[in-house]
C-alpha atoms as a PDB file:
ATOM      1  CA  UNK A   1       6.080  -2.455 -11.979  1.00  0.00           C
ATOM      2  CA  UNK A   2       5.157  -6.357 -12.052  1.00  0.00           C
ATOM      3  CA  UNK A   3       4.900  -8.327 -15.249  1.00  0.00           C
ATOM      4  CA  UNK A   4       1.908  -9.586 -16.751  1.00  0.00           C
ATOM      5  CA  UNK A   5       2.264 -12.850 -15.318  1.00  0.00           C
ATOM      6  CA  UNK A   6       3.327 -11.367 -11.241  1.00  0.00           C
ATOM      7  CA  UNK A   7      -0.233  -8.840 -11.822  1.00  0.00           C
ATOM      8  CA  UNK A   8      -2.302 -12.062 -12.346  1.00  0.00           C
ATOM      9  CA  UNK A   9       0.101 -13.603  -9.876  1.00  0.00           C
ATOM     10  CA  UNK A  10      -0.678 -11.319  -7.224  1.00  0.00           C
ATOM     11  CA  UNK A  11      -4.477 -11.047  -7.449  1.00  0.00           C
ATOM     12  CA  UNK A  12      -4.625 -14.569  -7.459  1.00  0.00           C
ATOM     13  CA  UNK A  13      -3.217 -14.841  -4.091  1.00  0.00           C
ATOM     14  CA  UNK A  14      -4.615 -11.726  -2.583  1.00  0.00           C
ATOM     15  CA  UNK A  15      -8.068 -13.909  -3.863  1.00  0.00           C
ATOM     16  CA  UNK A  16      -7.138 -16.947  -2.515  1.00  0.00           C
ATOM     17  CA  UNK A  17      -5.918 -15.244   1.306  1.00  0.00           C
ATOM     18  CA  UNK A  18      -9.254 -13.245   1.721  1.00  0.00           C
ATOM     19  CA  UNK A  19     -11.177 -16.484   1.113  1.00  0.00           C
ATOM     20  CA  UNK A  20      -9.138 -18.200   3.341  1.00  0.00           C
ATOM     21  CA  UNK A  21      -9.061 -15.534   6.489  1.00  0.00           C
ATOM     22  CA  UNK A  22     -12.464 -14.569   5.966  1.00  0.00           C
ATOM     23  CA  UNK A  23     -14.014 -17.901   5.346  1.00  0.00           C
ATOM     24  CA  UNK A  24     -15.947 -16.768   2.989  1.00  0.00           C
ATOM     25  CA  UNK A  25     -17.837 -14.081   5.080  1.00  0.00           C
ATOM     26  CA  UNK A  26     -18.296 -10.942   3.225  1.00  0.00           C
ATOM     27  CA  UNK A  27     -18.492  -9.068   6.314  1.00  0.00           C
ATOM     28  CA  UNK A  28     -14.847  -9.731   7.619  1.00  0.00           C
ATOM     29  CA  UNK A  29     -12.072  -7.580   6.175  1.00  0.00           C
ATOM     30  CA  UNK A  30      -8.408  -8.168   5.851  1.00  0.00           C
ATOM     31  CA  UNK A  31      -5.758  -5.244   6.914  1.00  0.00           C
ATOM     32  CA  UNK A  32      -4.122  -4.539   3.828  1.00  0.00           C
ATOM     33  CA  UNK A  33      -0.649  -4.474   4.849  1.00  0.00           C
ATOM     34  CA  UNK A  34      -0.968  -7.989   6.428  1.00  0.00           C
ATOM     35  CA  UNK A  35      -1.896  -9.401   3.178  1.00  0.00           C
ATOM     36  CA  UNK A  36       1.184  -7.404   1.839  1.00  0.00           C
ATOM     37  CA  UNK A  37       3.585  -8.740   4.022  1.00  0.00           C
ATOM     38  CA  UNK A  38       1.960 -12.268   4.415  1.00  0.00           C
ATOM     39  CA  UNK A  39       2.335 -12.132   0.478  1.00  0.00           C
ATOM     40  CA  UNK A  40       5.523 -10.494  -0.323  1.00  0.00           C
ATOM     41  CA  UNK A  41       3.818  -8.288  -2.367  1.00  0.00           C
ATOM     42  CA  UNK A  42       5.145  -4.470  -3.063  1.00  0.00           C
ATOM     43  CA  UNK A  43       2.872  -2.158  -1.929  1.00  0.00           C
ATOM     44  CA  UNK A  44       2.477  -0.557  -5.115  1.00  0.00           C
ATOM     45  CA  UNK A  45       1.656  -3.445  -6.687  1.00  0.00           C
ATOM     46  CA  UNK A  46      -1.058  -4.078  -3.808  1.00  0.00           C
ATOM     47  CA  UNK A  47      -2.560  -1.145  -4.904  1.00  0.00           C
ATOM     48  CA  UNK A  48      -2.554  -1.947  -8.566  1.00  0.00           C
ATOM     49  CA  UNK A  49      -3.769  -5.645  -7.744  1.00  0.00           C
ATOM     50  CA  UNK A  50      -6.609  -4.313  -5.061  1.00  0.00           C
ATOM     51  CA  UNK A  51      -7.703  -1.524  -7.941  1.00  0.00           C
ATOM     52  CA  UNK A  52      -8.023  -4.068 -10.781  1.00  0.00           C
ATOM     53  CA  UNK A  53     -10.351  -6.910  -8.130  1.00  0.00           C
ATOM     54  CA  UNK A  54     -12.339  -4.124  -7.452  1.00  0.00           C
ATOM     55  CA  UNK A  55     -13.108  -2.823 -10.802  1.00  0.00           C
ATOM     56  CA  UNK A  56     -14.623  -6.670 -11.148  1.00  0.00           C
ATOM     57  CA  UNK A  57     -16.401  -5.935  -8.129  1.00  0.00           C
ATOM     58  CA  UNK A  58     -14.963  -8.915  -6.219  1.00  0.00           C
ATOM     59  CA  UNK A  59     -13.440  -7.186  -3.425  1.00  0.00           C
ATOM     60  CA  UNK A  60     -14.135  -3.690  -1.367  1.00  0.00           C
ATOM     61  CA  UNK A  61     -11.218  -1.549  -0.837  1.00  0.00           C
ATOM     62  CA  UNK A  62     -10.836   0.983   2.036  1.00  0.00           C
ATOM     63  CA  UNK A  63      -8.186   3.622   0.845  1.00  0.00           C
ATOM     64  CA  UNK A  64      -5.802   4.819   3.248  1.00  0.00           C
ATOM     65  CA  UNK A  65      -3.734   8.439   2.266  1.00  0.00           C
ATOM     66  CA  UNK A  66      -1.491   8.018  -0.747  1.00  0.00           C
ATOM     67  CA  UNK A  67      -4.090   5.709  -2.858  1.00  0.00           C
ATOM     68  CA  UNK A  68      -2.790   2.572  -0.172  1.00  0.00           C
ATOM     69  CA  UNK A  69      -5.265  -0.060   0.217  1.00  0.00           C
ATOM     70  CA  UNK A  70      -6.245  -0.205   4.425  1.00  0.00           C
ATOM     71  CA  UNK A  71      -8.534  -2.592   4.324  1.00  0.00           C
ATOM     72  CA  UNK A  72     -10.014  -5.399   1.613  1.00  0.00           C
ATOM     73  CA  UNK A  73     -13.205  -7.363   1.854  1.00  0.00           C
ATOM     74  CA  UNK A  74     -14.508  -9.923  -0.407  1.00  0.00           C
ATOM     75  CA  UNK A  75     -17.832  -9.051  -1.949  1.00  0.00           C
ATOM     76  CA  UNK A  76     -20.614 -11.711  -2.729  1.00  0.00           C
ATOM     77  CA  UNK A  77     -19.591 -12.074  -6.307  1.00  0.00           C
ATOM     78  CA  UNK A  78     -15.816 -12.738  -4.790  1.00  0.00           C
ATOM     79  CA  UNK A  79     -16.539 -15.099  -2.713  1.00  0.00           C
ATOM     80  CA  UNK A  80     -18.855 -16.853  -5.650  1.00  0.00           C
ATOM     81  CA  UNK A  81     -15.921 -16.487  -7.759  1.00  0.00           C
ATOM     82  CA  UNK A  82     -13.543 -18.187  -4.868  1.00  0.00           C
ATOM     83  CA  UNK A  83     -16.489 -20.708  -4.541  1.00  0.00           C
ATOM     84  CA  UNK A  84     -16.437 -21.584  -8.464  1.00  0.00           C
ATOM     85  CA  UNK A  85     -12.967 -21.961  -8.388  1.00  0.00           C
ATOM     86  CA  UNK A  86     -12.433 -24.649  -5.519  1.00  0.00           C
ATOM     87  CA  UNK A  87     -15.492 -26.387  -6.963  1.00  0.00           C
ATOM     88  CA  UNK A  88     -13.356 -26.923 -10.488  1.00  0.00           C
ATOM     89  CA  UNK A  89     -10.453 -27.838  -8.551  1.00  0.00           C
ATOM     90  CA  UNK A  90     -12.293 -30.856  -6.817  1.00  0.00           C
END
């Protein structure tokens, strides 16, 4: 299992690639194991990483057999979130 710092790691990224492919459009979805293998992130850790962005109700999983994320959409509080950030980064 991933440190505290590769968790925070990972959702960061898996963040930062939905806003990116989507463009911000809440209605797009990314396939879940493209993000995993664009990423290089374990699939378990996917899971754990999808779970926890969820649970802040910034993205929408679609759960495949074996609690594996299919699909993951950005909700509108995710892509505010996305939003806020780039706007602090200038």
């Amino acid at each position: 299992m991933a440190t505290l710092r590769e968790r925070k790691t990972y959702r960061e990224k898996i963040m930062r690639a939905l806003y990116q492919a989507t463009e911000g459009d809440r209605l797009l979805g990314v396939d879940a194991a493209k993000l995993r293998n664009d990423l290089g992130i374990p699939e378990q850790d996917l899971a754990a990483a999808c779970t926890y962005l969820a649970g802040e109700g910034w993205v929408v999983v679609d759960w495949a057999r074996g609690n594996t994320p299919a699909m993951v959409t950005l909700t509108h509080q995710g892509i505010q979130q996305m939003e806020t950030e780039e706007e602090e980064r200038g």
